[in-house]
PDB file of N, CA and C in Angstrom:
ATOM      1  N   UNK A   1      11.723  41.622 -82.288  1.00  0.00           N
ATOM      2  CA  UNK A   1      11.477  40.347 -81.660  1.00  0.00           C
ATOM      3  C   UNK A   1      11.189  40.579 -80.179  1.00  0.00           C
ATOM      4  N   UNK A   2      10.257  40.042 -79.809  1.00  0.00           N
ATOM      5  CA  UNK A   2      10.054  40.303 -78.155  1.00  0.00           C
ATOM      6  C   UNK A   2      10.863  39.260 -77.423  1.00  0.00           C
ATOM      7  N   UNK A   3      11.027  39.593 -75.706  1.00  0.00           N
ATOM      8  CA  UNK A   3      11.669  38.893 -75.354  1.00  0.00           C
ATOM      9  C   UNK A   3      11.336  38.691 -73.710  1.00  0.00           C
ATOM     10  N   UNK A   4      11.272  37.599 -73.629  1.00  0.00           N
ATOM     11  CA  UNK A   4      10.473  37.007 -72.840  1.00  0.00           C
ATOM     12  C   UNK A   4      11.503  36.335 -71.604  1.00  0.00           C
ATOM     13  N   UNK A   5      11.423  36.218 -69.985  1.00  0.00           N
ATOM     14  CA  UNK A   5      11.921  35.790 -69.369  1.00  0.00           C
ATOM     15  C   UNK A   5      11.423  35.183 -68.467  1.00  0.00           C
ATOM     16  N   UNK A   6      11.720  33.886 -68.096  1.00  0.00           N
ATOM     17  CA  UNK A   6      10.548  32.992 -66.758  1.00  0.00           C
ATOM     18  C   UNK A   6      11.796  32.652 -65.725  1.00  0.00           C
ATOM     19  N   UNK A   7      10.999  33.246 -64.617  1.00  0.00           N
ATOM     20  CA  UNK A   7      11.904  33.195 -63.913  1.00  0.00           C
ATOM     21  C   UNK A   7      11.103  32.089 -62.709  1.00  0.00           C
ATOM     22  N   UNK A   8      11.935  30.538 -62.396  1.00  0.00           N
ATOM     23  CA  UNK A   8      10.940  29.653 -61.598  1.00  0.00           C
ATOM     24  C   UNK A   8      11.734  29.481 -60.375  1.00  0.00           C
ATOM     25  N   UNK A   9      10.659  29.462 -59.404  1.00  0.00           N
ATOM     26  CA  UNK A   9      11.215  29.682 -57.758  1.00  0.00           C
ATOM     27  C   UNK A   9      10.543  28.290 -57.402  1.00  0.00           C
ATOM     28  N   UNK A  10       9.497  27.891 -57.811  1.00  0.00           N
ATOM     29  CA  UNK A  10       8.737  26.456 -56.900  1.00  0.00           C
ATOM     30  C   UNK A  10       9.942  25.526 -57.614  1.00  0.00           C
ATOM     31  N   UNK A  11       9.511  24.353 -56.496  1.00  0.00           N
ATOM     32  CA  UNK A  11      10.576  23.306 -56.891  1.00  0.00           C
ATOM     33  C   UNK A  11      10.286  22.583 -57.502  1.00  0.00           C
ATOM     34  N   UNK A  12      10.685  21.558 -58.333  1.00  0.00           N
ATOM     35  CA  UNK A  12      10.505  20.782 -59.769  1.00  0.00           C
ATOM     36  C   UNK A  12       9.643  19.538 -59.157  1.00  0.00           C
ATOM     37  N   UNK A  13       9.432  19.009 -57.859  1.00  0.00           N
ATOM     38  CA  UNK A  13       8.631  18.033 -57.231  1.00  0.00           C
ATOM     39  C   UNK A  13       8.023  18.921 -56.058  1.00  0.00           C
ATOM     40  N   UNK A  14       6.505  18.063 -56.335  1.00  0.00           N
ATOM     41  CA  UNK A  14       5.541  18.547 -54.752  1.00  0.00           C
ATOM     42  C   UNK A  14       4.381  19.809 -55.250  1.00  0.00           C
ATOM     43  N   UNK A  15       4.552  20.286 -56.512  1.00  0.00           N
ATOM     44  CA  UNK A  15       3.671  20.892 -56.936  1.00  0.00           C
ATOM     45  C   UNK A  15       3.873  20.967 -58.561  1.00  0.00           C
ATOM     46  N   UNK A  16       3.038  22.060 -59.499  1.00  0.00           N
ATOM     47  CA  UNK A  16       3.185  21.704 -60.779  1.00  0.00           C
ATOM     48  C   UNK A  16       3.162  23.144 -61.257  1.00  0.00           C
ATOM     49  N   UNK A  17       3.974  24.042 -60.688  1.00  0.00           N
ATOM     50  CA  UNK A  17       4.877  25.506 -60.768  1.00  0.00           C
ATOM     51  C   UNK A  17       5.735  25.520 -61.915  1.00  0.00           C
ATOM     52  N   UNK A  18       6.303  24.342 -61.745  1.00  0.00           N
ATOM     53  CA  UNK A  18       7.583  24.436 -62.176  1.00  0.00           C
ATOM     54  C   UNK A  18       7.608  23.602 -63.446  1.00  0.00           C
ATOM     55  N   UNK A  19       6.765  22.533 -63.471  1.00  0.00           N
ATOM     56  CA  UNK A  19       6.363  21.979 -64.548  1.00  0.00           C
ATOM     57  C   UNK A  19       5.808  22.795 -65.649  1.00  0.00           C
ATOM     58  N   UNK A  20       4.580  23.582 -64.769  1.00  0.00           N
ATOM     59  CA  UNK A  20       3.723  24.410 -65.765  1.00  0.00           C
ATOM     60  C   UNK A  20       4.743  25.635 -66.634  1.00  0.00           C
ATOM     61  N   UNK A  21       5.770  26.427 -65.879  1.00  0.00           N
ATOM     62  CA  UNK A  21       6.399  26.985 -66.048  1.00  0.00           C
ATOM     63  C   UNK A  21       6.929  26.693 -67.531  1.00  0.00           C
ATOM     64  N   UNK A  22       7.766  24.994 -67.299  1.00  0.00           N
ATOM     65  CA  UNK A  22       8.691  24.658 -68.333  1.00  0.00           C
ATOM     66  C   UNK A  22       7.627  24.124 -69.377  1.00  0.00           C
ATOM     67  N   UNK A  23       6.803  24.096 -69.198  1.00  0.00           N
ATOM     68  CA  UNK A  23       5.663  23.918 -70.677  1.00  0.00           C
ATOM     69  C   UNK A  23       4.862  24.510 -71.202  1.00  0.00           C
ATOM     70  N   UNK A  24       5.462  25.867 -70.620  1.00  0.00           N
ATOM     71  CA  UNK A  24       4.849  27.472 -71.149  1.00  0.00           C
ATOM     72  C   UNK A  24       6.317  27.816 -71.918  1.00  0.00           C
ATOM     73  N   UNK A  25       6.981  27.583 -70.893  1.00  0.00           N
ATOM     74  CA  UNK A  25       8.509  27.908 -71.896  1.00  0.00           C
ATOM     75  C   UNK A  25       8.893  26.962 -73.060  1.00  0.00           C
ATOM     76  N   UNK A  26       8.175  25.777 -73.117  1.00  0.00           N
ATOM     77  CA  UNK A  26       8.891  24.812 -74.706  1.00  0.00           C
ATOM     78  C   UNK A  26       7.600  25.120 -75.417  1.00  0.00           C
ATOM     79  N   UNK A  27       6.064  25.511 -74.878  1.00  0.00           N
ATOM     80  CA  UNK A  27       5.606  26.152 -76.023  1.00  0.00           C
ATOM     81  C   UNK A  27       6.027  27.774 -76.568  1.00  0.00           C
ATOM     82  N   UNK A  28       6.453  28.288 -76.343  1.00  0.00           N
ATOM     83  CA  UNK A  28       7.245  29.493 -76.463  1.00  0.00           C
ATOM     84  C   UNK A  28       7.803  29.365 -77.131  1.00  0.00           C
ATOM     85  N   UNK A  29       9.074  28.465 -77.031  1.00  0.00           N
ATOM     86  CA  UNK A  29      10.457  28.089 -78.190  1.00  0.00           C
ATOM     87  C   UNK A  29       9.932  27.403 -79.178  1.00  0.00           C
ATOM     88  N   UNK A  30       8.534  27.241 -79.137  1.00  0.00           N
ATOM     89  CA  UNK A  30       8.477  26.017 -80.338  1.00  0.00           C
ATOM     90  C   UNK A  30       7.371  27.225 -81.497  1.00  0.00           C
ATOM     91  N   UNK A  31       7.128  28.090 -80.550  1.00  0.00           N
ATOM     92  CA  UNK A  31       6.002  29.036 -81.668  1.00  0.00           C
ATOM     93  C   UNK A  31       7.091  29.647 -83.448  1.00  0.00           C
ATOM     94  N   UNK A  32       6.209  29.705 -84.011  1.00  0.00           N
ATOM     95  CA  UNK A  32       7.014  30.201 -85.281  1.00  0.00           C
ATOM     96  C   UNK A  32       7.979  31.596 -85.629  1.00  0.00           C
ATOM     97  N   UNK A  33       7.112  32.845 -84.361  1.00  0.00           N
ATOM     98  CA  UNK A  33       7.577  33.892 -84.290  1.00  0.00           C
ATOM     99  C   UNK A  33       8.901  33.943 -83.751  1.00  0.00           C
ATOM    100  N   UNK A  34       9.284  32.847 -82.694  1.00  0.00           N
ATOM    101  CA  UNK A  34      10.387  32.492 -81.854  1.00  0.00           C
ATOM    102  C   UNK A  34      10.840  33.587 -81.269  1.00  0.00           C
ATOM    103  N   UNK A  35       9.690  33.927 -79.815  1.00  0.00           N
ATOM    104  CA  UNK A  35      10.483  35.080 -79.444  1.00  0.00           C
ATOM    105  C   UNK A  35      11.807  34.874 -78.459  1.00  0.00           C
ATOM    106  N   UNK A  36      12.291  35.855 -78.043  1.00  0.00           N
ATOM    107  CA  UNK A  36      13.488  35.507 -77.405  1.00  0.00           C
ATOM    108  C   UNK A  36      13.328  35.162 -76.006  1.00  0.00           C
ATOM    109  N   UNK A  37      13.812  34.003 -75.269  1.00  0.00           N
ATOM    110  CA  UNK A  37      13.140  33.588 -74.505  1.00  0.00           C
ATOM    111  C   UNK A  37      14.602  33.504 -73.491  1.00  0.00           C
ATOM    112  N   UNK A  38      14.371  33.374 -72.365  1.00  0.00           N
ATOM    113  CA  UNK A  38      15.344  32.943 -71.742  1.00  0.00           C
ATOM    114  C   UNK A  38      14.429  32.440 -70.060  1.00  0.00           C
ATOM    115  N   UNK A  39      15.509  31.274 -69.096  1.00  0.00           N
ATOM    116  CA  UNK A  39      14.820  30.740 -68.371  1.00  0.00           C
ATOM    117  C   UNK A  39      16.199  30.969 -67.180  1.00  0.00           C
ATOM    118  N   UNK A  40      15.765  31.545 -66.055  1.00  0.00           N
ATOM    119  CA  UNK A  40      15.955  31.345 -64.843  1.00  0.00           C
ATOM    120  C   UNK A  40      15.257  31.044 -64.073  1.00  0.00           C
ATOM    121  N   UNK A  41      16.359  29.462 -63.201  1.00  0.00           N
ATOM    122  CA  UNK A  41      15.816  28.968 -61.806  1.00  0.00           C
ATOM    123  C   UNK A  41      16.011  28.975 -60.894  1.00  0.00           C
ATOM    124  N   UNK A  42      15.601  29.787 -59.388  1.00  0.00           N
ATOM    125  CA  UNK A  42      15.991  30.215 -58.036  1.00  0.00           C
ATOM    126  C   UNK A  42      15.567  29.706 -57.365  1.00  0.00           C
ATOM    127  N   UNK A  43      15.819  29.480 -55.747  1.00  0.00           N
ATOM    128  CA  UNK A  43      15.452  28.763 -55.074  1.00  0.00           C
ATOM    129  C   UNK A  43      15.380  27.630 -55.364  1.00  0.00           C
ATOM    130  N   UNK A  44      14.304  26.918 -54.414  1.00  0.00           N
ATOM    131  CA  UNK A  44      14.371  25.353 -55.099  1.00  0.00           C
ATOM    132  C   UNK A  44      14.225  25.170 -56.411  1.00  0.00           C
ATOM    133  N   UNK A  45      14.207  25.805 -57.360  1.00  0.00           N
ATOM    134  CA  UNK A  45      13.616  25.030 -58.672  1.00  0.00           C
ATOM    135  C   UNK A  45      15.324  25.012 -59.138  1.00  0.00           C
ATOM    136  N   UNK A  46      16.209  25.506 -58.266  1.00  0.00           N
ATOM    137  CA  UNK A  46      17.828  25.457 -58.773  1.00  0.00           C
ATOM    138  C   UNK A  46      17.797  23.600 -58.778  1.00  0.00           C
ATOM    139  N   UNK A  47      17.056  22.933 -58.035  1.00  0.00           N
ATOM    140  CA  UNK A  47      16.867  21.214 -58.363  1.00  0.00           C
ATOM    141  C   UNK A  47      16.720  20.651 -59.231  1.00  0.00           C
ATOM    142  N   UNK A  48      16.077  21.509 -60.154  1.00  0.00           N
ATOM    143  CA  UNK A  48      15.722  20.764 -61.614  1.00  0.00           C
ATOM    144  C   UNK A  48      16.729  20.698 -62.679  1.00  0.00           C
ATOM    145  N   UNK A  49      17.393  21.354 -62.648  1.00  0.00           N
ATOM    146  CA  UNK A  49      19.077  21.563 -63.565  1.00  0.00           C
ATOM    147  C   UNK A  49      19.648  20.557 -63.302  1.00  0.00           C
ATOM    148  N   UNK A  50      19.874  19.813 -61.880  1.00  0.00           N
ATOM    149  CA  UNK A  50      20.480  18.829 -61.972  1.00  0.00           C
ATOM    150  C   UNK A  50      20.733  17.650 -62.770  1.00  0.00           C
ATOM    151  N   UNK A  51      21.722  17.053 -63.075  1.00  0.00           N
ATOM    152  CA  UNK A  51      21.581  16.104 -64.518  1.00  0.00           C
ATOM    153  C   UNK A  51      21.099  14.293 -63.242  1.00  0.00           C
ATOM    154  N   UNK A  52      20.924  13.699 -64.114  1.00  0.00           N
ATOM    155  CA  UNK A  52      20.415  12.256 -63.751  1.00  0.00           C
ATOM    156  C   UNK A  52      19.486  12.170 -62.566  1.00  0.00           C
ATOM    157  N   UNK A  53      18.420  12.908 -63.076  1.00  0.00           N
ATOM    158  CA  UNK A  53      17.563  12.972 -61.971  1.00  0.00           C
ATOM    159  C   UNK A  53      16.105  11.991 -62.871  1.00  0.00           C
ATOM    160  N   UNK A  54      15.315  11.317 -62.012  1.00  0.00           N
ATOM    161  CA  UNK A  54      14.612  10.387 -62.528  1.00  0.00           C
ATOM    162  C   UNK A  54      13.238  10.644 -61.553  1.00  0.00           C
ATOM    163  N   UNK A  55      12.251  11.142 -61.641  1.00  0.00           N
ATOM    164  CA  UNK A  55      11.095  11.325 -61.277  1.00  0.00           C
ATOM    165  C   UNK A  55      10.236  10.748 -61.306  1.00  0.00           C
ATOM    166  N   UNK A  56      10.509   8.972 -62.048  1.00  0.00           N
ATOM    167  CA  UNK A  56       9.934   7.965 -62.117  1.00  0.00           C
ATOM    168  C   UNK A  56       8.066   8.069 -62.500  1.00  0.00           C
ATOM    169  N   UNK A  57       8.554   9.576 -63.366  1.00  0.00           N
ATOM    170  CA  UNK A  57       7.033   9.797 -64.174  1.00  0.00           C
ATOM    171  C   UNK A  57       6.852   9.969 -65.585  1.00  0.00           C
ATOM    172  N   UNK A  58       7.906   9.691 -66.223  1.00  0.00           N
ATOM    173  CA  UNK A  58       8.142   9.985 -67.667  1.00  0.00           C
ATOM    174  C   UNK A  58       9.318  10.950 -67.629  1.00  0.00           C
ATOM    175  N   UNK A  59       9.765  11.243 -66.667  1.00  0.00           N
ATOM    176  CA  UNK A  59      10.940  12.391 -66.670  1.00  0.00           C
ATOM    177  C   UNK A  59      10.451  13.551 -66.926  1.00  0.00           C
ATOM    178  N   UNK A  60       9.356  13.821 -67.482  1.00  0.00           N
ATOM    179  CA  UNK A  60       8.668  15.498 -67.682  1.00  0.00           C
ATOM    180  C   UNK A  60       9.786  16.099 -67.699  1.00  0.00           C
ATOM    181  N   UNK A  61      10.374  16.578 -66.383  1.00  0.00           N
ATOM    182  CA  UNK A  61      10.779  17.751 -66.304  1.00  0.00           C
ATOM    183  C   UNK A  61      12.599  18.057 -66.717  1.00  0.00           C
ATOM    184  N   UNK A  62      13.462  16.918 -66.580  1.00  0.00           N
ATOM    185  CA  UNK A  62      14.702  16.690 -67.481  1.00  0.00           C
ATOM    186  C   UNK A  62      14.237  16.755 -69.194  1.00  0.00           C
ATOM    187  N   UNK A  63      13.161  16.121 -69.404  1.00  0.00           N
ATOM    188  CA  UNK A  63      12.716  16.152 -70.922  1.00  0.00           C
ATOM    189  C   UNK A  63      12.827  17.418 -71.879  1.00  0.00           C
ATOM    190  N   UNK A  64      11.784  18.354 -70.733  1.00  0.00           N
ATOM    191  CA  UNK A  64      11.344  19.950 -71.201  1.00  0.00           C
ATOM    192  C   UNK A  64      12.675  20.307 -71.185  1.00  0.00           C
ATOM    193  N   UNK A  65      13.378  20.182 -69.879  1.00  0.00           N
ATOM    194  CA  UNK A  65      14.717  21.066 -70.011  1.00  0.00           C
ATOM    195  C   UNK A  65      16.047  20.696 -71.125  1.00  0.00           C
ATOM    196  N   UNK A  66      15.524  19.653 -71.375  1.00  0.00           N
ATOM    197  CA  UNK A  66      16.547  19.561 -72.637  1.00  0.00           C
ATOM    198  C   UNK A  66      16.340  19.351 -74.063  1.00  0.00           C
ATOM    199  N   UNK A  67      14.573  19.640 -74.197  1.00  0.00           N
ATOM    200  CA  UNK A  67      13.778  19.829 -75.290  1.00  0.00           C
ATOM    201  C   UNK A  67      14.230  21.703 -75.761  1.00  0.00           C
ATOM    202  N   UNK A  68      14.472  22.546 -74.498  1.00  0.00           N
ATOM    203  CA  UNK A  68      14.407  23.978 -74.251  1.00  0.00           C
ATOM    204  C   UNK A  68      16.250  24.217 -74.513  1.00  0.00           C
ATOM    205  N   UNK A  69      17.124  23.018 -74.387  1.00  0.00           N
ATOM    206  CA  UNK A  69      18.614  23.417 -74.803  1.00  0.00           C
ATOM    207  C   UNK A  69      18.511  23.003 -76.296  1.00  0.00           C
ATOM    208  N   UNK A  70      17.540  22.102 -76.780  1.00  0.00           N
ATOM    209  CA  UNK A  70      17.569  22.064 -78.308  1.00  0.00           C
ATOM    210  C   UNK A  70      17.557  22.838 -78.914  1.00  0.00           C
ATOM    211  N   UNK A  71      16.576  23.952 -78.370  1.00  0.00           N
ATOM    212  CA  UNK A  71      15.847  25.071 -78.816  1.00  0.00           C
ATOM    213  C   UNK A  71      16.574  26.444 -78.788  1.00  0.00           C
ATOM    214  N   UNK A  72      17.486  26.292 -77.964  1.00  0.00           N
ATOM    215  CA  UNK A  72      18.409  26.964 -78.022  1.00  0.00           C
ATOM    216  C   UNK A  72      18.541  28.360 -76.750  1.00  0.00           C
ATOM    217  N   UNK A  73      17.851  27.676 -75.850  1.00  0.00           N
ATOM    218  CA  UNK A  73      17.103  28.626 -75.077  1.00  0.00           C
ATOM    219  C   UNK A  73      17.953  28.666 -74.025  1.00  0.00           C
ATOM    220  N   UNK A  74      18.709  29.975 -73.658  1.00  0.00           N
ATOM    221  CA  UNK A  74      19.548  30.279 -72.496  1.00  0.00           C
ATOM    222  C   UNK A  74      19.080  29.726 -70.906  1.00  0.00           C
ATOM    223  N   UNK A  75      19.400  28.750 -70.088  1.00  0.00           N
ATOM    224  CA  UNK A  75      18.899  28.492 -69.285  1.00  0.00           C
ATOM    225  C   UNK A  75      20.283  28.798 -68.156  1.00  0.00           C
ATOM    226  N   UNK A  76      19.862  29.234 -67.045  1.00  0.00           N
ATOM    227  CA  UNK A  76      20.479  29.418 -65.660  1.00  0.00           C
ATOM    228  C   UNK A  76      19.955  29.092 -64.610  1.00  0.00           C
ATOM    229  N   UNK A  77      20.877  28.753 -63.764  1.00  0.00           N
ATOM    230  CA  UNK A  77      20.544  28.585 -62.035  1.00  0.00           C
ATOM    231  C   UNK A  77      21.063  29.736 -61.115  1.00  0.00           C
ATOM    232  N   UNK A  78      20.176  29.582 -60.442  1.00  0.00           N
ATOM    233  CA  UNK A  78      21.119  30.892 -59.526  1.00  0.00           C
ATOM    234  C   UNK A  78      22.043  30.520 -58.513  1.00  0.00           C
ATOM    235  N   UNK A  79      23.348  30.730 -58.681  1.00  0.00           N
ATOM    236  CA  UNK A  79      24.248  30.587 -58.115  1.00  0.00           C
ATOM    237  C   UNK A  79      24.463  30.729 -56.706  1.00  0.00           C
ATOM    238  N   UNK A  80      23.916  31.814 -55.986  1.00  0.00           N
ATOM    239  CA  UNK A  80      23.441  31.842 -54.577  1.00  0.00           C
ATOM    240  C   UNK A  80      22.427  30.302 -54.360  1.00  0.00           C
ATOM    241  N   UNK A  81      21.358  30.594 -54.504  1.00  0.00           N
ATOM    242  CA  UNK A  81      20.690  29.344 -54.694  1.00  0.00           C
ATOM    243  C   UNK A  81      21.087  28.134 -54.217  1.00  0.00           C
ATOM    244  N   UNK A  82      21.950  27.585 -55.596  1.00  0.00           N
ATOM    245  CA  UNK A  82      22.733  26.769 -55.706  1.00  0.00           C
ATOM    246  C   UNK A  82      23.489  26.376 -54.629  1.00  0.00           C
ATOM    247  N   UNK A  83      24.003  27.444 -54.021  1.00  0.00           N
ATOM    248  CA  UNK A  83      25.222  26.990 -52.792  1.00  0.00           C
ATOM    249  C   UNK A  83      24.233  27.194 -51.912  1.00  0.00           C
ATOM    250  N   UNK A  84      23.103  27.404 -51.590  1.00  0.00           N
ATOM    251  CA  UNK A  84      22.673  27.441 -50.545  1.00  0.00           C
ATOM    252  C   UNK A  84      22.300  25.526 -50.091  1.00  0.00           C
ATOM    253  N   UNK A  85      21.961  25.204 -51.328  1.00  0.00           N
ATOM    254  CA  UNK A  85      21.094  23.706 -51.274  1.00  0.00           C
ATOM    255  C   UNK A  85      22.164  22.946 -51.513  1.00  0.00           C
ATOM    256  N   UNK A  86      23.704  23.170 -51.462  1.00  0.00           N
ATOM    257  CA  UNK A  86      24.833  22.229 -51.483  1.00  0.00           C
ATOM    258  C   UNK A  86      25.257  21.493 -52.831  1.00  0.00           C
ATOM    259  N   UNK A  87      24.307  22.066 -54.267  1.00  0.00           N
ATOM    260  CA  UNK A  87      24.441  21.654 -55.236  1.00  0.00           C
ATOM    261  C   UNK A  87      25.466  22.201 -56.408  1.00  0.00           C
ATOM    262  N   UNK A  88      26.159  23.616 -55.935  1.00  0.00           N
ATOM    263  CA  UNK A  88      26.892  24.147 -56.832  1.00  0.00           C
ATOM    264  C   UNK A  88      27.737  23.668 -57.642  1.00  0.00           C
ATOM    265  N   UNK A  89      28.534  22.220 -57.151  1.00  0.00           N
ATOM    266  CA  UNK A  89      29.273  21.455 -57.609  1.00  0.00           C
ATOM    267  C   UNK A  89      28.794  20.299 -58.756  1.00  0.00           C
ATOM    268  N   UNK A  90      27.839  19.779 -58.266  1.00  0.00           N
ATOM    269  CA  UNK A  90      26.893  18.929 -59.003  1.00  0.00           C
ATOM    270  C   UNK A  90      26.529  19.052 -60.893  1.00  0.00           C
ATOM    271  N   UNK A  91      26.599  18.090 -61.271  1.00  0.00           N
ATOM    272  CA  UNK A  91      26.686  17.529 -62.944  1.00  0.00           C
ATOM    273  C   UNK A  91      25.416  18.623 -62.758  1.00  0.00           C
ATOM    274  N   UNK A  92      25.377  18.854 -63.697  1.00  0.00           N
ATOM    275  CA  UNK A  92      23.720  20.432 -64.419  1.00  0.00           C
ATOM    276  C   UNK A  92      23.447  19.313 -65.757  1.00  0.00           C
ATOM    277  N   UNK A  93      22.216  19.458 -66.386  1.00  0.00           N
ATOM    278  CA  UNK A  93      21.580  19.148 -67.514  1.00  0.00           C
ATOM    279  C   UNK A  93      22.502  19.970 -68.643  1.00  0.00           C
ATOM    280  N   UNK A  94      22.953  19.685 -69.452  1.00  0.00           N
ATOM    281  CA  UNK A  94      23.100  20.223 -70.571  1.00  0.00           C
ATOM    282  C   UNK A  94      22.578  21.232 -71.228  1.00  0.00           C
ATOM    283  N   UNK A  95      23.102  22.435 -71.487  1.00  0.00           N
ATOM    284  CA  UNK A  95      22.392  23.523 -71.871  1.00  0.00           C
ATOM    285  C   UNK A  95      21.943  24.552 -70.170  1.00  0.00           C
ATOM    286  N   UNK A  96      22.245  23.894 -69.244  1.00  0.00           N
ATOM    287  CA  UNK A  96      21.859  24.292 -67.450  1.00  0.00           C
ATOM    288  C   UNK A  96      23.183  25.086 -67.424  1.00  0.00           C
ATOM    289  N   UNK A  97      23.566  26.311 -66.750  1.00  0.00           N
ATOM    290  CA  UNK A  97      24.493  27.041 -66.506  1.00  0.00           C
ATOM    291  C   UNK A  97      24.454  27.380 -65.107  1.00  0.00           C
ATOM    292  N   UNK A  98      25.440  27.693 -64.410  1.00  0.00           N
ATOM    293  CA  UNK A  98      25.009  28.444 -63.253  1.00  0.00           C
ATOM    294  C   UNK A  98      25.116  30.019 -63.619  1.00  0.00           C
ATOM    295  N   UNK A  99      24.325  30.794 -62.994  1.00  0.00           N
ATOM    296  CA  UNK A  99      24.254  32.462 -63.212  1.00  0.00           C
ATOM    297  C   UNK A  99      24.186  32.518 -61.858  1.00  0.00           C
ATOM    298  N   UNK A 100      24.321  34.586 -62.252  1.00  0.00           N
ATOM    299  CA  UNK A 100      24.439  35.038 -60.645  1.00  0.00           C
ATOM    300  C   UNK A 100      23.057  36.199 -60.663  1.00  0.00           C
ATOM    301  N   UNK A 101      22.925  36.949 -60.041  1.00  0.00           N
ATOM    302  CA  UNK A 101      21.656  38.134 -59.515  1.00  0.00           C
ATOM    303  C   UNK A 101      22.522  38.870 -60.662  1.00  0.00           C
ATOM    304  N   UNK A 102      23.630  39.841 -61.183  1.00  0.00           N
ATOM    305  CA  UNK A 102      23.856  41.105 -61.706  1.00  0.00           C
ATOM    306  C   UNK A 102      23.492  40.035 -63.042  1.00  0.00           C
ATOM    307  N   UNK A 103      23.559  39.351 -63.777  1.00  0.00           N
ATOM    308  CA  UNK A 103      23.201  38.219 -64.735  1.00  0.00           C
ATOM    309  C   UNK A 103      21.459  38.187 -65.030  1.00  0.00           C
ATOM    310  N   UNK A 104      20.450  38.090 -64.175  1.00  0.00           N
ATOM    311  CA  UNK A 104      19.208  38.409 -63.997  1.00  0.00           C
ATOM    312  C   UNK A 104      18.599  39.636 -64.097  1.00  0.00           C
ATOM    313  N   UNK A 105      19.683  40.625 -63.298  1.00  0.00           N
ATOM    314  CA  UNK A 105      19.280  41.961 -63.675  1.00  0.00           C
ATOM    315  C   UNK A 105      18.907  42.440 -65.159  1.00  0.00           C
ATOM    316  N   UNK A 106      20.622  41.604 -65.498  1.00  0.00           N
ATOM    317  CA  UNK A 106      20.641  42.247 -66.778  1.00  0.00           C
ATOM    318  C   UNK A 106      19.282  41.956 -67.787  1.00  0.00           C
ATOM    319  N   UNK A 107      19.366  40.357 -67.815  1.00  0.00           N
ATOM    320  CA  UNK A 107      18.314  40.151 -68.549  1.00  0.00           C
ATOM    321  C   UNK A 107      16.772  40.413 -67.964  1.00  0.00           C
ATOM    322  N   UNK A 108      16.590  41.007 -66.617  1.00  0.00           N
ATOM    323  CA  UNK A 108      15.161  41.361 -66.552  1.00  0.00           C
ATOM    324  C   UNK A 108      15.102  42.767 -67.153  1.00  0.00           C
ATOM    325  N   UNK A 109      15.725  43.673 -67.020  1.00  0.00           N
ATOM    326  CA  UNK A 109      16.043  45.014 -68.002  1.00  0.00           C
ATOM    327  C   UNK A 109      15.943  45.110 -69.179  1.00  0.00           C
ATOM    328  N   UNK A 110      16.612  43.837 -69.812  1.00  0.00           N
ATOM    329  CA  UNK A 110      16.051  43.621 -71.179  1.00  0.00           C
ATOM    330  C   UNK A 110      14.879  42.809 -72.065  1.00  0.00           C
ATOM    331  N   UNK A 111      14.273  42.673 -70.716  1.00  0.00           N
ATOM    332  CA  UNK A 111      13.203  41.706 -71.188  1.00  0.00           C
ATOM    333  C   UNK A 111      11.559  42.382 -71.303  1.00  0.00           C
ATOM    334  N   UNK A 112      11.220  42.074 -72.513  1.00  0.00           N
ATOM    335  CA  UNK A 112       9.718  43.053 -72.491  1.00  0.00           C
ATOM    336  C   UNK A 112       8.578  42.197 -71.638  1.00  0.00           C
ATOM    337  N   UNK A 113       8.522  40.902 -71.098  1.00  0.00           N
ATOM    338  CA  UNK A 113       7.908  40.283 -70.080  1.00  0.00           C
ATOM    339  C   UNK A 113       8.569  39.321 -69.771  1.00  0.00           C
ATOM    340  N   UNK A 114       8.615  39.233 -67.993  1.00  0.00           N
ATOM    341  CA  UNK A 114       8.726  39.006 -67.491  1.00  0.00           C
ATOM    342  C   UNK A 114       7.806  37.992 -66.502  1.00  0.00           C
ATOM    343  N   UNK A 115       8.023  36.406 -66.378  1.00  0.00           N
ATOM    344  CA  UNK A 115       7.219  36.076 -65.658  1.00  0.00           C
ATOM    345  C   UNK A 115       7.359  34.914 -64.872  1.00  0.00           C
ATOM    346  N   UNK A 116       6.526  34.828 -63.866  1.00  0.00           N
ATOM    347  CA  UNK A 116       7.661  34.265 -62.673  1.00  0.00           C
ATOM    348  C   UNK A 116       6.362  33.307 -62.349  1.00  0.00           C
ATOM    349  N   UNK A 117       7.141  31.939 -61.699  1.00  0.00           N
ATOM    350  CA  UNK A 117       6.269  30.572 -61.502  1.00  0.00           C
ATOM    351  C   UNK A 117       7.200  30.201 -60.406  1.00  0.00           C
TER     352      UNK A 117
END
């Protein structure tokens, strides 16, 4: 099984990085081969984990991310990150974890691509 890792740094508003990202990643989880997928978000895109967030556009991007915990798809924030933007404490989306850098390592080591938005 291959295994696949997206790792998103743009922030979830103000461009479409992070969007595009998470709708490369729910077509991914949704293919038949189901490769192994996993999703880390750094920097600003640590914003999009947040739970009750309303983008007053259809929600896109809470949608994907909890279309992608259906799916069963390991999702993290980066914990540095996180405390940098004052959110470490803050409700996460369901299926949203906080992770750390030795956590990323691991899974970029084990990942046969790697790809970053």
């Amino acid at each position: 099984m291959q295994s696949i890792l997206i790792i998103v740094h743009a922030a979830p508003y103000g461009s479409e990085r992070c969007l595009s990202a998470l709708r490369l990643a729910t077509a991914l989880a949704a293919r038949e081969d189901k490769p192994q997928l996993r999703l880390f978000l750094m920097s600003d895109a640590t914003v999009a984990g947040l739970a009750q967030q309303n983008d007053g556009a259809g929600n896109a991007i809470p949608t994907l991310l909890a279309q992608l915990a259906e799916s069963g798809v390991p999702m993290k924030l980066c914990r540095t990150c996180a405390l940098a933007r004052g959110i470490a404490e803050l409700a996460l989306l369901p299926g949203v974890t906080i992770g750390t850098l030795p956590e990323l390592a691991q899974w970029t080591v084990e990942a046969d691509k790697v790809l970053t938005f």
